[in-house]
C-alpha atoms as a PDB file:
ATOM      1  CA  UNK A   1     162.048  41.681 150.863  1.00  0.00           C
ATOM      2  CA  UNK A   2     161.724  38.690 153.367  1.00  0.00           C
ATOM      3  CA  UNK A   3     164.724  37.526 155.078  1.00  0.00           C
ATOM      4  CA  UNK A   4     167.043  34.822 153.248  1.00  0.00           C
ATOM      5  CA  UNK A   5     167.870  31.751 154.061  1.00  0.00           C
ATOM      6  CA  UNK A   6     171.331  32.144 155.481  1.00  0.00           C
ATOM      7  CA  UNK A   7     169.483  35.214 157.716  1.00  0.00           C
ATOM      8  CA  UNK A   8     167.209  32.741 158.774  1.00  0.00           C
ATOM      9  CA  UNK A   9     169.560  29.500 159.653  1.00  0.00           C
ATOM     10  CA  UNK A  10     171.623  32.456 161.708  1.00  0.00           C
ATOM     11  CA  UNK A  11     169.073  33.657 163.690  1.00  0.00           C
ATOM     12  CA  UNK A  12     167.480  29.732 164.471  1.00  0.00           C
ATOM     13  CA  UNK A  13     171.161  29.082 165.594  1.00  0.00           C
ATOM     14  CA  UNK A  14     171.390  31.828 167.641  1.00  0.00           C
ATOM     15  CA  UNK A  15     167.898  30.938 169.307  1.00  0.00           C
ATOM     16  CA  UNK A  16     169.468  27.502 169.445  1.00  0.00           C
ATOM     17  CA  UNK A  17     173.114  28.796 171.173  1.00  0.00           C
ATOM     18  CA  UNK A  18     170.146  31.102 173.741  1.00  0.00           C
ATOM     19  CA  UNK A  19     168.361  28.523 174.679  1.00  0.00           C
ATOM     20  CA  UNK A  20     171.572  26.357 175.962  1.00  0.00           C
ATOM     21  CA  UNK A  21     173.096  29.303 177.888  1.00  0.00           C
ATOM     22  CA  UNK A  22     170.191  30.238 179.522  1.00  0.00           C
ATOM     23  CA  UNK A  23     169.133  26.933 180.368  1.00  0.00           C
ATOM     24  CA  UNK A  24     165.844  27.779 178.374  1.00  0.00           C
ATOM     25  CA  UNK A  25     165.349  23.855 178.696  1.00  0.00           C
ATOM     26  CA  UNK A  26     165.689  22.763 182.163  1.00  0.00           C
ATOM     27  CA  UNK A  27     162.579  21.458 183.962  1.00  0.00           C
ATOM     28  CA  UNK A  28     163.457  24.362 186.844  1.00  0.00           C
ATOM     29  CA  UNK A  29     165.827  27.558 186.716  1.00  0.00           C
ATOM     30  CA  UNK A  30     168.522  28.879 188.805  1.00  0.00           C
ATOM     31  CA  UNK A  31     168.316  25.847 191.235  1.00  0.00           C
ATOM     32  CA  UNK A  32     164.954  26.767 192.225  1.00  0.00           C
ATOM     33  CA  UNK A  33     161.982  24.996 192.155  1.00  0.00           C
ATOM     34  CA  UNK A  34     160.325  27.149 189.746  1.00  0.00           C
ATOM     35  CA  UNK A  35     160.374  26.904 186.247  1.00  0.00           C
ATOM     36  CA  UNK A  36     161.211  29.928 184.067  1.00  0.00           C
ATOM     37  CA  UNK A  37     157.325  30.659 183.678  1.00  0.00           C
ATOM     38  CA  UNK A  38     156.966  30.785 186.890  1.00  0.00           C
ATOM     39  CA  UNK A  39     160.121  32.942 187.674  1.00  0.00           C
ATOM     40  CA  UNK A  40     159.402  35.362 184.839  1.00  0.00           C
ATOM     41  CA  UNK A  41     155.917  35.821 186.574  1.00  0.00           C
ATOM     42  CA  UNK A  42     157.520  36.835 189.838  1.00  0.00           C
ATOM     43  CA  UNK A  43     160.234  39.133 188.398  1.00  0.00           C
ATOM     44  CA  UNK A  44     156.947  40.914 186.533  1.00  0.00           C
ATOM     45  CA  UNK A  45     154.845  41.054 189.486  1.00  0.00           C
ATOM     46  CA  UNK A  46     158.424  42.587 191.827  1.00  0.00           C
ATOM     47  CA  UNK A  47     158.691  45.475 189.305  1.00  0.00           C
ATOM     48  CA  UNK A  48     155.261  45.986 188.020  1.00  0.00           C
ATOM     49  CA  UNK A  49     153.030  48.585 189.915  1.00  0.00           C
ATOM     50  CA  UNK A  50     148.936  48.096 189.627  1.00  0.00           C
ATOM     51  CA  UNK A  51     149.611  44.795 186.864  1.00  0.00           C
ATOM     52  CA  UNK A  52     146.240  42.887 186.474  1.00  0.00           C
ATOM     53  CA  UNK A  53     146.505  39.019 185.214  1.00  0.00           C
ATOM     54  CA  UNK A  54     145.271  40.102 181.731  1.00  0.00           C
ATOM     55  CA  UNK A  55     148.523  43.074 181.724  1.00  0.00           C
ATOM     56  CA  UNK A  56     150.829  40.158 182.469  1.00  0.00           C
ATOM     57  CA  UNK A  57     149.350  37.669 179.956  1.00  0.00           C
ATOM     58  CA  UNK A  58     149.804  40.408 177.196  1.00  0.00           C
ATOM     59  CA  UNK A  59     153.487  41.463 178.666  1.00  0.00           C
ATOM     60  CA  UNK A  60     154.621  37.631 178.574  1.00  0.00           C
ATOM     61  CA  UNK A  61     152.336  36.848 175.685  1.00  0.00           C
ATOM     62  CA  UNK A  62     150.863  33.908 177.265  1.00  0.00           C
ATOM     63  CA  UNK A  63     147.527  32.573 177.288  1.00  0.00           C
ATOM     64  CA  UNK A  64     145.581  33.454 179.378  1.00  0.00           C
ATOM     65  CA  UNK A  65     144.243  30.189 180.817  1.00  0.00           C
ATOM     66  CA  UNK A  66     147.636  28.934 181.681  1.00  0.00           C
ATOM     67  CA  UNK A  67     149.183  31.885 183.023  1.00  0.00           C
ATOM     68  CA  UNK A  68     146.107  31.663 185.514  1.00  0.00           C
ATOM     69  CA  UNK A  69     147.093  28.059 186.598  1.00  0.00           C
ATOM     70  CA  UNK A  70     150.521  29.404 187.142  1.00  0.00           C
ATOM     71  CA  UNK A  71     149.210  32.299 189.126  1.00  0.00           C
ATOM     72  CA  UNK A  72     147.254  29.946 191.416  1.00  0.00           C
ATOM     73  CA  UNK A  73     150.222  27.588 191.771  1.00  0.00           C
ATOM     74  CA  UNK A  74     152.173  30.371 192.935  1.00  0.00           C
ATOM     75  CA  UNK A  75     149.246  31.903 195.158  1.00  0.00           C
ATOM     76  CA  UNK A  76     149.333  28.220 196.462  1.00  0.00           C
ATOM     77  CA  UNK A  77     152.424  28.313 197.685  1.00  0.00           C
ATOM     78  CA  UNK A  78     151.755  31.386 199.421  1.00  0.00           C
ATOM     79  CA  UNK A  79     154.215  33.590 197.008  1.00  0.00           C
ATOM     80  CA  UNK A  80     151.449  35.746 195.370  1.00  0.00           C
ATOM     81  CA  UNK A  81     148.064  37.606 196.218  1.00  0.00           C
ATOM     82  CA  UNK A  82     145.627  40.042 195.304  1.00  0.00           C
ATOM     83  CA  UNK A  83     144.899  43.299 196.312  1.00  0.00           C
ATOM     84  CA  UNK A  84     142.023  46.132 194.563  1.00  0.00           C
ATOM     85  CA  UNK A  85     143.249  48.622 191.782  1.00  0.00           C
ATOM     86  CA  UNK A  86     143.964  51.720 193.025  1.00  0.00           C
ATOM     87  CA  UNK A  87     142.737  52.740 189.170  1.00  0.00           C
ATOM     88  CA  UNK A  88     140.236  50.835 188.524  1.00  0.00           C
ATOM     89  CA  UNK A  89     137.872  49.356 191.524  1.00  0.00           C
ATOM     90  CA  UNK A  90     136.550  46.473 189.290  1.00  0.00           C
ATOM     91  CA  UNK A  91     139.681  44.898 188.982  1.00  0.00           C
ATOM     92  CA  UNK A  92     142.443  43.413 190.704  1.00  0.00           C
ATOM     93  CA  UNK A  93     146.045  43.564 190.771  1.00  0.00           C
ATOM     94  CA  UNK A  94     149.122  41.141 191.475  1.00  0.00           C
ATOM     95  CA  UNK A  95     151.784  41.859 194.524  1.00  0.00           C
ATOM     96  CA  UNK A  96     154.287  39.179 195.901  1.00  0.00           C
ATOM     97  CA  UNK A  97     153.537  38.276 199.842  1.00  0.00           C
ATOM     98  CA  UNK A  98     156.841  38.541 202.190  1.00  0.00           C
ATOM     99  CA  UNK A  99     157.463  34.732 200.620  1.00  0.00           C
ATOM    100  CA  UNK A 100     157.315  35.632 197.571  1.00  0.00           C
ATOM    101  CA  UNK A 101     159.870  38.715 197.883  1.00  0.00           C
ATOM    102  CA  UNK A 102     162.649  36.582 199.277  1.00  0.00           C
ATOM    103  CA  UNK A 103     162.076  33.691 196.216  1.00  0.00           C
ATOM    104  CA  UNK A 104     162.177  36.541 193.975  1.00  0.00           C
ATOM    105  CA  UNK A 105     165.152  38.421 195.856  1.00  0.00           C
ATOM    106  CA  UNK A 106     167.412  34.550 196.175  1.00  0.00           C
ATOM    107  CA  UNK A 107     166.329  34.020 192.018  1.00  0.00           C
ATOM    108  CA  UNK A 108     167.544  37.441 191.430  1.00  0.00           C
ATOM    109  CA  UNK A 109     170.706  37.150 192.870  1.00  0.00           C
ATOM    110  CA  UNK A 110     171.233  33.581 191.375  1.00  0.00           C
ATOM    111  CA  UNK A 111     169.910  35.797 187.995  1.00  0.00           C
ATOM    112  CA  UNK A 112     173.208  38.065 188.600  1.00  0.00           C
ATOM    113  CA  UNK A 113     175.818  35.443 189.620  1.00  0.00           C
ATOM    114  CA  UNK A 114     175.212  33.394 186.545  1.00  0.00           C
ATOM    115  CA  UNK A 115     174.828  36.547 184.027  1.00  0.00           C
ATOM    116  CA  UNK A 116     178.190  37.382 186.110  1.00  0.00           C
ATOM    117  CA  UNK A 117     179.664  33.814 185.484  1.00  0.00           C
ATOM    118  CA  UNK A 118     178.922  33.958 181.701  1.00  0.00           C
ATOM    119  CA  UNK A 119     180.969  37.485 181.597  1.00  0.00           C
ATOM    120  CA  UNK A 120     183.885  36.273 183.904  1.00  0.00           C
ATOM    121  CA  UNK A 121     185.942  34.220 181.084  1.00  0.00           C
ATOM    122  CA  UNK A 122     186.109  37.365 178.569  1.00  0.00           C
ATOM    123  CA  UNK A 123     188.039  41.036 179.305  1.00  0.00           C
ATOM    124  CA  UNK A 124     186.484  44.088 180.009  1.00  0.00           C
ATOM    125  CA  UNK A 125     186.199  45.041 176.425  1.00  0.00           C
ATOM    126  CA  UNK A 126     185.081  41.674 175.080  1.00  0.00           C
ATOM    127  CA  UNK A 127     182.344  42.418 178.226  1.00  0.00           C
ATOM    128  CA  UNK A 128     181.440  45.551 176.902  1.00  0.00           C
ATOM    129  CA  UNK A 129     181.057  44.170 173.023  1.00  0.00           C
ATOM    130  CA  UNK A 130     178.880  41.532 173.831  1.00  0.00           C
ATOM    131  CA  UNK A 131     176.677  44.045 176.406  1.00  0.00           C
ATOM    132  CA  UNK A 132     176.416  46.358 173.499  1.00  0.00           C
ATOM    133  CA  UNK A 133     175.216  43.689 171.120  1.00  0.00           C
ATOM    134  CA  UNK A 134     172.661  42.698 173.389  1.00  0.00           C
ATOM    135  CA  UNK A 135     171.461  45.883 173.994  1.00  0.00           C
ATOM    136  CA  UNK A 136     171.461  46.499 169.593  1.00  0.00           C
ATOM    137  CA  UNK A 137     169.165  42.746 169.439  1.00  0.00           C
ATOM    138  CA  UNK A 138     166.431  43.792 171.645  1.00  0.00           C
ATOM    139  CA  UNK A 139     166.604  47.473 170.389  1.00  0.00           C
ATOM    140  CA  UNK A 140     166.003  46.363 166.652  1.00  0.00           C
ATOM    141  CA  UNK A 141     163.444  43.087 167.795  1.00  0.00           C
ATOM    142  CA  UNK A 142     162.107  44.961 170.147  1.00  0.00           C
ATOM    143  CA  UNK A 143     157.608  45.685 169.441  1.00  0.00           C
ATOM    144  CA  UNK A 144     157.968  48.618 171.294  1.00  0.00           C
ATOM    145  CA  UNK A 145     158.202  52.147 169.275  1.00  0.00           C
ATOM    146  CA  UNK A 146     160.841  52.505 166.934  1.00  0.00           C
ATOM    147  CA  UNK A 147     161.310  55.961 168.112  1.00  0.00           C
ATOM    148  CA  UNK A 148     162.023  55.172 171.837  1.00  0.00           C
ATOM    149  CA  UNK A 149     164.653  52.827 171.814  1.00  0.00           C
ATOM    150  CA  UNK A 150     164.898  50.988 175.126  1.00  0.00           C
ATOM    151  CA  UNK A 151     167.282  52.494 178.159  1.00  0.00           C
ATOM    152  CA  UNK A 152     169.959  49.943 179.193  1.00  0.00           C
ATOM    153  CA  UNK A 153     171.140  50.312 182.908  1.00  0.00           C
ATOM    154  CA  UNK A 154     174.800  48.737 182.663  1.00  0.00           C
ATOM    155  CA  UNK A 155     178.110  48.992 184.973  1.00  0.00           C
ATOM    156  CA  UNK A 156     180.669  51.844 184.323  1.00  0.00           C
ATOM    157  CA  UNK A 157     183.029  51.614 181.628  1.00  0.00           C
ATOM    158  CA  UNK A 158     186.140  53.740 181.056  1.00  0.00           C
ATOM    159  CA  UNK A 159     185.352  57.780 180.477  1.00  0.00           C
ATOM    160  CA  UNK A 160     181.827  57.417 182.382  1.00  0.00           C
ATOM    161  CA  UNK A 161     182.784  58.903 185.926  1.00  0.00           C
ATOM    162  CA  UNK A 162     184.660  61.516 183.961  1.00  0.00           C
ATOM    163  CA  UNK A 163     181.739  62.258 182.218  1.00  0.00           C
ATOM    164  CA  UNK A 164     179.111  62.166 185.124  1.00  0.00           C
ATOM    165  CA  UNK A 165     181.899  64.804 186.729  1.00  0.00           C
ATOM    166  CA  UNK A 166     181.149  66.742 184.025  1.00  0.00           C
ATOM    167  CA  UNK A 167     177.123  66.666 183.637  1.00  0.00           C
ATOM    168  CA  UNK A 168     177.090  67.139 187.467  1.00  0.00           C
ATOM    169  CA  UNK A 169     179.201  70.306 187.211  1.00  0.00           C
ATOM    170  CA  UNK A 170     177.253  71.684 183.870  1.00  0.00           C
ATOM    171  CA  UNK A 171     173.552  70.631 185.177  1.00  0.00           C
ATOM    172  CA  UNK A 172     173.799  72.424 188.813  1.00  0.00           C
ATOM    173  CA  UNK A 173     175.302  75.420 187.487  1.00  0.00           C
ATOM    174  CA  UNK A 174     172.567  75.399 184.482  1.00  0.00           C
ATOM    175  CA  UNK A 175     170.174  74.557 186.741  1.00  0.00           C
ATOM    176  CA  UNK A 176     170.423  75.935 190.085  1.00  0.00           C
ATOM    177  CA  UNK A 177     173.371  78.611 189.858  1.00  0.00           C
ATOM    178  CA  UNK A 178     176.003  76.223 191.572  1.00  0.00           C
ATOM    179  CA  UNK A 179     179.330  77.446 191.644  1.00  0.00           C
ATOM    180  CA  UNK A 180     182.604  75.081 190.105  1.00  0.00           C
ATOM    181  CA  UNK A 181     182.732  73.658 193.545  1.00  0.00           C
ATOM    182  CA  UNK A 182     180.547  71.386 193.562  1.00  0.00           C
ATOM    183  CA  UNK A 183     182.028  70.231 190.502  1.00  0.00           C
ATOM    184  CA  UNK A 184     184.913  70.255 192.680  1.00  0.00           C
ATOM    185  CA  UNK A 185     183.468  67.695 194.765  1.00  0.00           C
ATOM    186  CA  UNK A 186     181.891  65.512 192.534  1.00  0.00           C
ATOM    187  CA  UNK A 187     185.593  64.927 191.279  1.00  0.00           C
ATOM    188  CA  UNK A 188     186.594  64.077 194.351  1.00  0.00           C
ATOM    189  CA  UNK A 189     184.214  61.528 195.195  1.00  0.00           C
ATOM    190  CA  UNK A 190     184.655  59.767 191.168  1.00  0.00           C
ATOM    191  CA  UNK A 191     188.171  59.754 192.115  1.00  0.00           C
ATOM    192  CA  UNK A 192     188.084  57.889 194.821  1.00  0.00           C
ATOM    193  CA  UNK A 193     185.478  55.550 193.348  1.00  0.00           C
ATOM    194  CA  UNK A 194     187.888  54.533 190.656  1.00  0.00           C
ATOM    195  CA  UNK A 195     191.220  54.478 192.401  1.00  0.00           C
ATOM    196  CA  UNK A 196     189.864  52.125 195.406  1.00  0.00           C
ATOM    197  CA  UNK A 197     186.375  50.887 195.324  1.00  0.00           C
ATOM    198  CA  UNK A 198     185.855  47.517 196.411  1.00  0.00           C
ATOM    199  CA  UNK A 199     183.680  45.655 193.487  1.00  0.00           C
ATOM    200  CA  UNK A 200     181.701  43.506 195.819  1.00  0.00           C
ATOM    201  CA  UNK A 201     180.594  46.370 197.981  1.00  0.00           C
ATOM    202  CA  UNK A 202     180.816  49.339 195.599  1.00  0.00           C
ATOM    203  CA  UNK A 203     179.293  50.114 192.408  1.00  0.00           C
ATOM    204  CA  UNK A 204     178.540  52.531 189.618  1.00  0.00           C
ATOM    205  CA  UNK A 205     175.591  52.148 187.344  1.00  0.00           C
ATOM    206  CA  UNK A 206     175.119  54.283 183.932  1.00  0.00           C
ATOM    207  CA  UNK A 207     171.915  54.732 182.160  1.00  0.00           C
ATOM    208  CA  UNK A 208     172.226  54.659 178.162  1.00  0.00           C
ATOM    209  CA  UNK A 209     170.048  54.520 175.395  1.00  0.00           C
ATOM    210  CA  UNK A 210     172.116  53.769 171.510  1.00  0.00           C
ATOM    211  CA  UNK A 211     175.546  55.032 173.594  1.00  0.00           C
ATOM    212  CA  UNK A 212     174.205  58.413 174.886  1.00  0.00           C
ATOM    213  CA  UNK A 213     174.621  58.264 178.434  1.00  0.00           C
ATOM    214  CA  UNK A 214     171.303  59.388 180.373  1.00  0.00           C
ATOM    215  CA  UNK A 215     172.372  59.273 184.007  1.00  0.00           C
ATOM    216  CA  UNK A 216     174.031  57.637 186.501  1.00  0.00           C
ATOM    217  CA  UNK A 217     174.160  56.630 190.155  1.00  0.00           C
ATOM    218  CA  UNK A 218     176.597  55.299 192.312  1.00  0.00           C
ATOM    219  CA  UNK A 219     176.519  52.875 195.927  1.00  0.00           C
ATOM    220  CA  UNK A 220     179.488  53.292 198.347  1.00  0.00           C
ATOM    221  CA  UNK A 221     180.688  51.715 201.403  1.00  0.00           C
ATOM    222  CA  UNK A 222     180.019  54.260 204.346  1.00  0.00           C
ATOM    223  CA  UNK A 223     181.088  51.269 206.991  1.00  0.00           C
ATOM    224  CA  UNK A 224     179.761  50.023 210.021  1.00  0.00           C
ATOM    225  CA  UNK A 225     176.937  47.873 207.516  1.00  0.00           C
ATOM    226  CA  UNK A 226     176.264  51.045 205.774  1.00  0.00           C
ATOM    227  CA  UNK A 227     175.907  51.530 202.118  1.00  0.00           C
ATOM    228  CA  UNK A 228     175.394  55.359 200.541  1.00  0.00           C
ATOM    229  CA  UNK A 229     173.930  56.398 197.522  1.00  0.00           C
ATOM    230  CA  UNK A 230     175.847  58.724 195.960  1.00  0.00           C
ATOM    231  CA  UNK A 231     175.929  61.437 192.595  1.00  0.00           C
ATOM    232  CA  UNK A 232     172.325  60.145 191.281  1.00  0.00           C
ATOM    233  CA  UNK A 233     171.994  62.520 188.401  1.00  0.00           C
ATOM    234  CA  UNK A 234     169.367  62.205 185.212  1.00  0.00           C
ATOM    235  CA  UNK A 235     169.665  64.276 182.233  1.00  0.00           C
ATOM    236  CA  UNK A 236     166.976  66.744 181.472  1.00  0.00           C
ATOM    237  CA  UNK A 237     165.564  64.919 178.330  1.00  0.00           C
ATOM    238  CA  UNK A 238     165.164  62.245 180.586  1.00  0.00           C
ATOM    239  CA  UNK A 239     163.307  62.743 182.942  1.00  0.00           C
ATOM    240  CA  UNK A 240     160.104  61.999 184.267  1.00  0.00           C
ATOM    241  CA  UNK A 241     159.757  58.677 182.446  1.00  0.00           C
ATOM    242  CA  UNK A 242     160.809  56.337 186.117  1.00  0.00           C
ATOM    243  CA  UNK A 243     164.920  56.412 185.176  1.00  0.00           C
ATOM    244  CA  UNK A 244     165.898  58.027 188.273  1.00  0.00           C
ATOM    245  CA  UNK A 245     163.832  55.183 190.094  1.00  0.00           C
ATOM    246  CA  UNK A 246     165.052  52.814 187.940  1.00  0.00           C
ATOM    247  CA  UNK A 247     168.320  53.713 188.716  1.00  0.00           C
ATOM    248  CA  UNK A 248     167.957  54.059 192.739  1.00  0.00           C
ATOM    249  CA  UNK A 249     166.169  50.293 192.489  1.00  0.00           C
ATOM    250  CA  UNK A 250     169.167  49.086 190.734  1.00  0.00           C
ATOM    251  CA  UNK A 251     171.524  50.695 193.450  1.00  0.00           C
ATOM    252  CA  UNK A 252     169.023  49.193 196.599  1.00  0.00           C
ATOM    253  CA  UNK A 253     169.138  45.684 194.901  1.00  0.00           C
ATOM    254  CA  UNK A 254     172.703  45.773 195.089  1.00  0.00           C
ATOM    255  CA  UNK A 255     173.075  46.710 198.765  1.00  0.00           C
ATOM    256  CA  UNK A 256     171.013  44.579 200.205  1.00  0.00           C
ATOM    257  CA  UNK A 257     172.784  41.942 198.315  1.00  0.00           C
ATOM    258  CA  UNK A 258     176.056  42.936 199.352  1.00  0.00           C
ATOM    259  CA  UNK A 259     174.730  42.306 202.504  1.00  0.00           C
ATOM    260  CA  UNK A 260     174.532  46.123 204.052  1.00  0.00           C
ATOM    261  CA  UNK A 261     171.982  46.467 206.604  1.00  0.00           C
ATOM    262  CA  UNK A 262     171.083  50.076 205.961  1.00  0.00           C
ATOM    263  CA  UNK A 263     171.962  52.590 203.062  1.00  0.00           C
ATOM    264  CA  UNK A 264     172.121  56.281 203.501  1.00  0.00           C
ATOM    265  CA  UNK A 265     172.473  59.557 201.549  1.00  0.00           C
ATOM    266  CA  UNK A 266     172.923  63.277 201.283  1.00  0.00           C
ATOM    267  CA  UNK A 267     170.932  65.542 199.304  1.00  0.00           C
ATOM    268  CA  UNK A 268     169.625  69.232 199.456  1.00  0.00           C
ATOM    269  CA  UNK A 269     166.279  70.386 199.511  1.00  0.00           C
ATOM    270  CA  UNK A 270     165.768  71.920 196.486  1.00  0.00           C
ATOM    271  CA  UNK A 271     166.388  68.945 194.667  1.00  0.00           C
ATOM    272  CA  UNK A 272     162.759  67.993 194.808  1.00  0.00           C
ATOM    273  CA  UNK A 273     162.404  65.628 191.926  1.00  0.00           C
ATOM    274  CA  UNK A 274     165.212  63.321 193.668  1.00  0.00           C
ATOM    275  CA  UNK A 275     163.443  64.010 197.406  1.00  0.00           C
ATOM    276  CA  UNK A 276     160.635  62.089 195.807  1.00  0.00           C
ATOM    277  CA  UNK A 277     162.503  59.170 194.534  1.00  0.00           C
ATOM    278  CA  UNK A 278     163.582  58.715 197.844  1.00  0.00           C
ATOM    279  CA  UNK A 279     160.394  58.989 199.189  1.00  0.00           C
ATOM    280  CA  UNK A 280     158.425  56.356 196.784  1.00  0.00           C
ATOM    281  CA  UNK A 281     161.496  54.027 197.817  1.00  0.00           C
ATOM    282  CA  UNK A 282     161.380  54.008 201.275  1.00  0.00           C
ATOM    283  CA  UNK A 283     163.906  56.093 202.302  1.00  0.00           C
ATOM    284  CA  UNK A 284     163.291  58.537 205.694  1.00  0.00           C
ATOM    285  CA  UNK A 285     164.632  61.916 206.271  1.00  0.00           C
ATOM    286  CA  UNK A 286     166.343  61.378 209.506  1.00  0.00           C
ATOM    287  CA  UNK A 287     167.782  65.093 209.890  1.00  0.00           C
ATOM    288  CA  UNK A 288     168.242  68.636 208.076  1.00  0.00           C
ATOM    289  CA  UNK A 289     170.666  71.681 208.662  1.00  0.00           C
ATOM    290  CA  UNK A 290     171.337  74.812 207.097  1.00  0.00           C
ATOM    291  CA  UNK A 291     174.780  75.401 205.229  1.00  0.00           C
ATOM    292  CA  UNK A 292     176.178  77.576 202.745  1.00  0.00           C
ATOM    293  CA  UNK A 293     177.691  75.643 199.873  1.00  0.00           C
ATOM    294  CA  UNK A 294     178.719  75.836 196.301  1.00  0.00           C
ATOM    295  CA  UNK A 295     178.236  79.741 196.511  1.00  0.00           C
ATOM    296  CA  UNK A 296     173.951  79.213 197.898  1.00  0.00           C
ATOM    297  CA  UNK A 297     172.649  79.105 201.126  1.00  0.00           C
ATOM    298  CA  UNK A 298     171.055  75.421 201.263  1.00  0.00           C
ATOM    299  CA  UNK A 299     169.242  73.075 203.553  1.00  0.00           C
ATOM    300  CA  UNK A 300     171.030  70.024 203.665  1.00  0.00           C
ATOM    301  CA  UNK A 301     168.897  66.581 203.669  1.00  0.00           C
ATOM    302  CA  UNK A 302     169.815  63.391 205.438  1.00  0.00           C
ATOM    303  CA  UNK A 303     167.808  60.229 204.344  1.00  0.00           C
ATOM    304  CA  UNK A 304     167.913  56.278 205.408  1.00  0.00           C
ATOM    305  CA  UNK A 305     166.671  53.135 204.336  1.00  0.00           C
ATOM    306  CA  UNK A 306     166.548  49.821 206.323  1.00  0.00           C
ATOM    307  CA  UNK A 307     167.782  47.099 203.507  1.00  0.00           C
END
């Protein structure tokens, strides 16, 4: 049954109402001097890994003749370049030059303080509806599989660090034979999350997909410049689709725009899924030592990152 006319003059107003808050219209975006081709092409190229010119032409759908003049303005300004495929020898793949880095790292944050501006006027639950709705749009007009709805990474609402206490507690006892300590501890750091954190330095992000909540990771201040990542956790059905990275990229972002200089964290060795994370990210084990906690004898990890 095709859509009816009232469906249709809805959605055409809504495209209409999209196109004004976004700015959709204006010659160049955020204040930049790029245009929102051109910044869409470097946010693909910062978070794509081996993406050829004929990937992004089919991710942004656009042809490919024009996306190649905007690839050689931007390789004109010295923002892009190429490097070989490490899959496929023949070919070559996109990556943004030190320039192109810090345009994409000041559009980004200009990205976040005008999504944050458009949230400011409404409460915390208005905030939350209007999230949620956007997250239900691009499920239902999204191409992608019906049967993998897309993941949205969004702040913590109330009940998350209560449940994230709880996953922590039940995963590392399921998991690795952890005693209710640790549990114990996980509490304690939630708690102080929620009665003091600062909201400019501190954050919480939860991973959900259609309101089941999929994991979680948290920044705090450890002072002196320092940021730490804190209670990263991803539930077992999943995993090993690039959510825990996802999630740890989210977290770095935010640091570096909070202005910390370095960010830190604690782990264990055994946790050997989350050691790589923080390898692929950049982070450096700086020191190890023995202890006995949560009822196991464990080597405790030490990592950094300069931001």
């Amino acid at each position: 049954m095709p859509a009816s006319p009232g469906q249709v003059a809805r959605v055409r107003a809504f495209n209409r109402f999209h196109t004004r808050l976004v700015g959709a219209l204006d010659r160049r975006i955020l204040d930049s001097p790029h245009s929102l081709t051109e910044s869409r092409v470097l946010f693909e190229i910062a978070h794509g890994r081996d993406l050829t010119a004929a990937a992004l032409a089919k991710a942004l759908r656009l042809d490919p003749a024009y996306l190649s003049r905007v690839l050689a303005r931007l390789a004109a300004l010295g923002l892009i370049d190429k490097r070989p495929s490490a899959s496929d020898g023949r070919a070559s793949t996109l990556r943004l030059t030190r320039a192109g880095r810090a345009a994409f790292a000041g559009l980004d944050r200009a990205a976040d303080a005008e999504a944050a501006a458009t949230l400011a006027p409404l409460s915390g639950a208005r905030r939350a509806k209007v999230a949620a709705a956007m997250a239900t749009i691009m499920a239902e007009l999204s191409t992608e599989s019906a049967a993998e709805p897309p993941v949205v990474i969004r702040g913590h609402a109330p009940g998350d660090v209560g449940w994230v206490v709880h996953r922590h507690g039940a995963l590392y006892t399921a998991e690795y034979g952890w005693d209710e300590t640790f549990e114990g501890l996980v509490a304690e750091i939630g708690g102080r999350f929620l009665k003091a954190h600062d909201p400019t330095r501190e954050h919480c992000w939860v991973a959900e997909r259609e309101g089941e909540v999929l994991g979680a990771v948290f920044v705090v201040d450890a002072g002196d410049g320092v940021a730490k990542l804190r209670l990263l956790y991803v539930e077992p059905n999943a995993r090993g689709g690039g959510l825990g990275r996802r999630l740890v990229d989210e977290a770095l972002r935010f640091a570096a725009r909070a202005g910390y200089r370095k960010m830190t964290l604690w782990t264990n060795d055994i946790l050997v899924a989350a050691r790589r994370i923080y390898e692929a990210t950049g982070f450096r084990l700086v020191a190890s030592e023995p202890h006995r906690s949560f009822g196991k004898a464990l080597v405790g990890e030490t990592w950094e990152k300069d931001l």
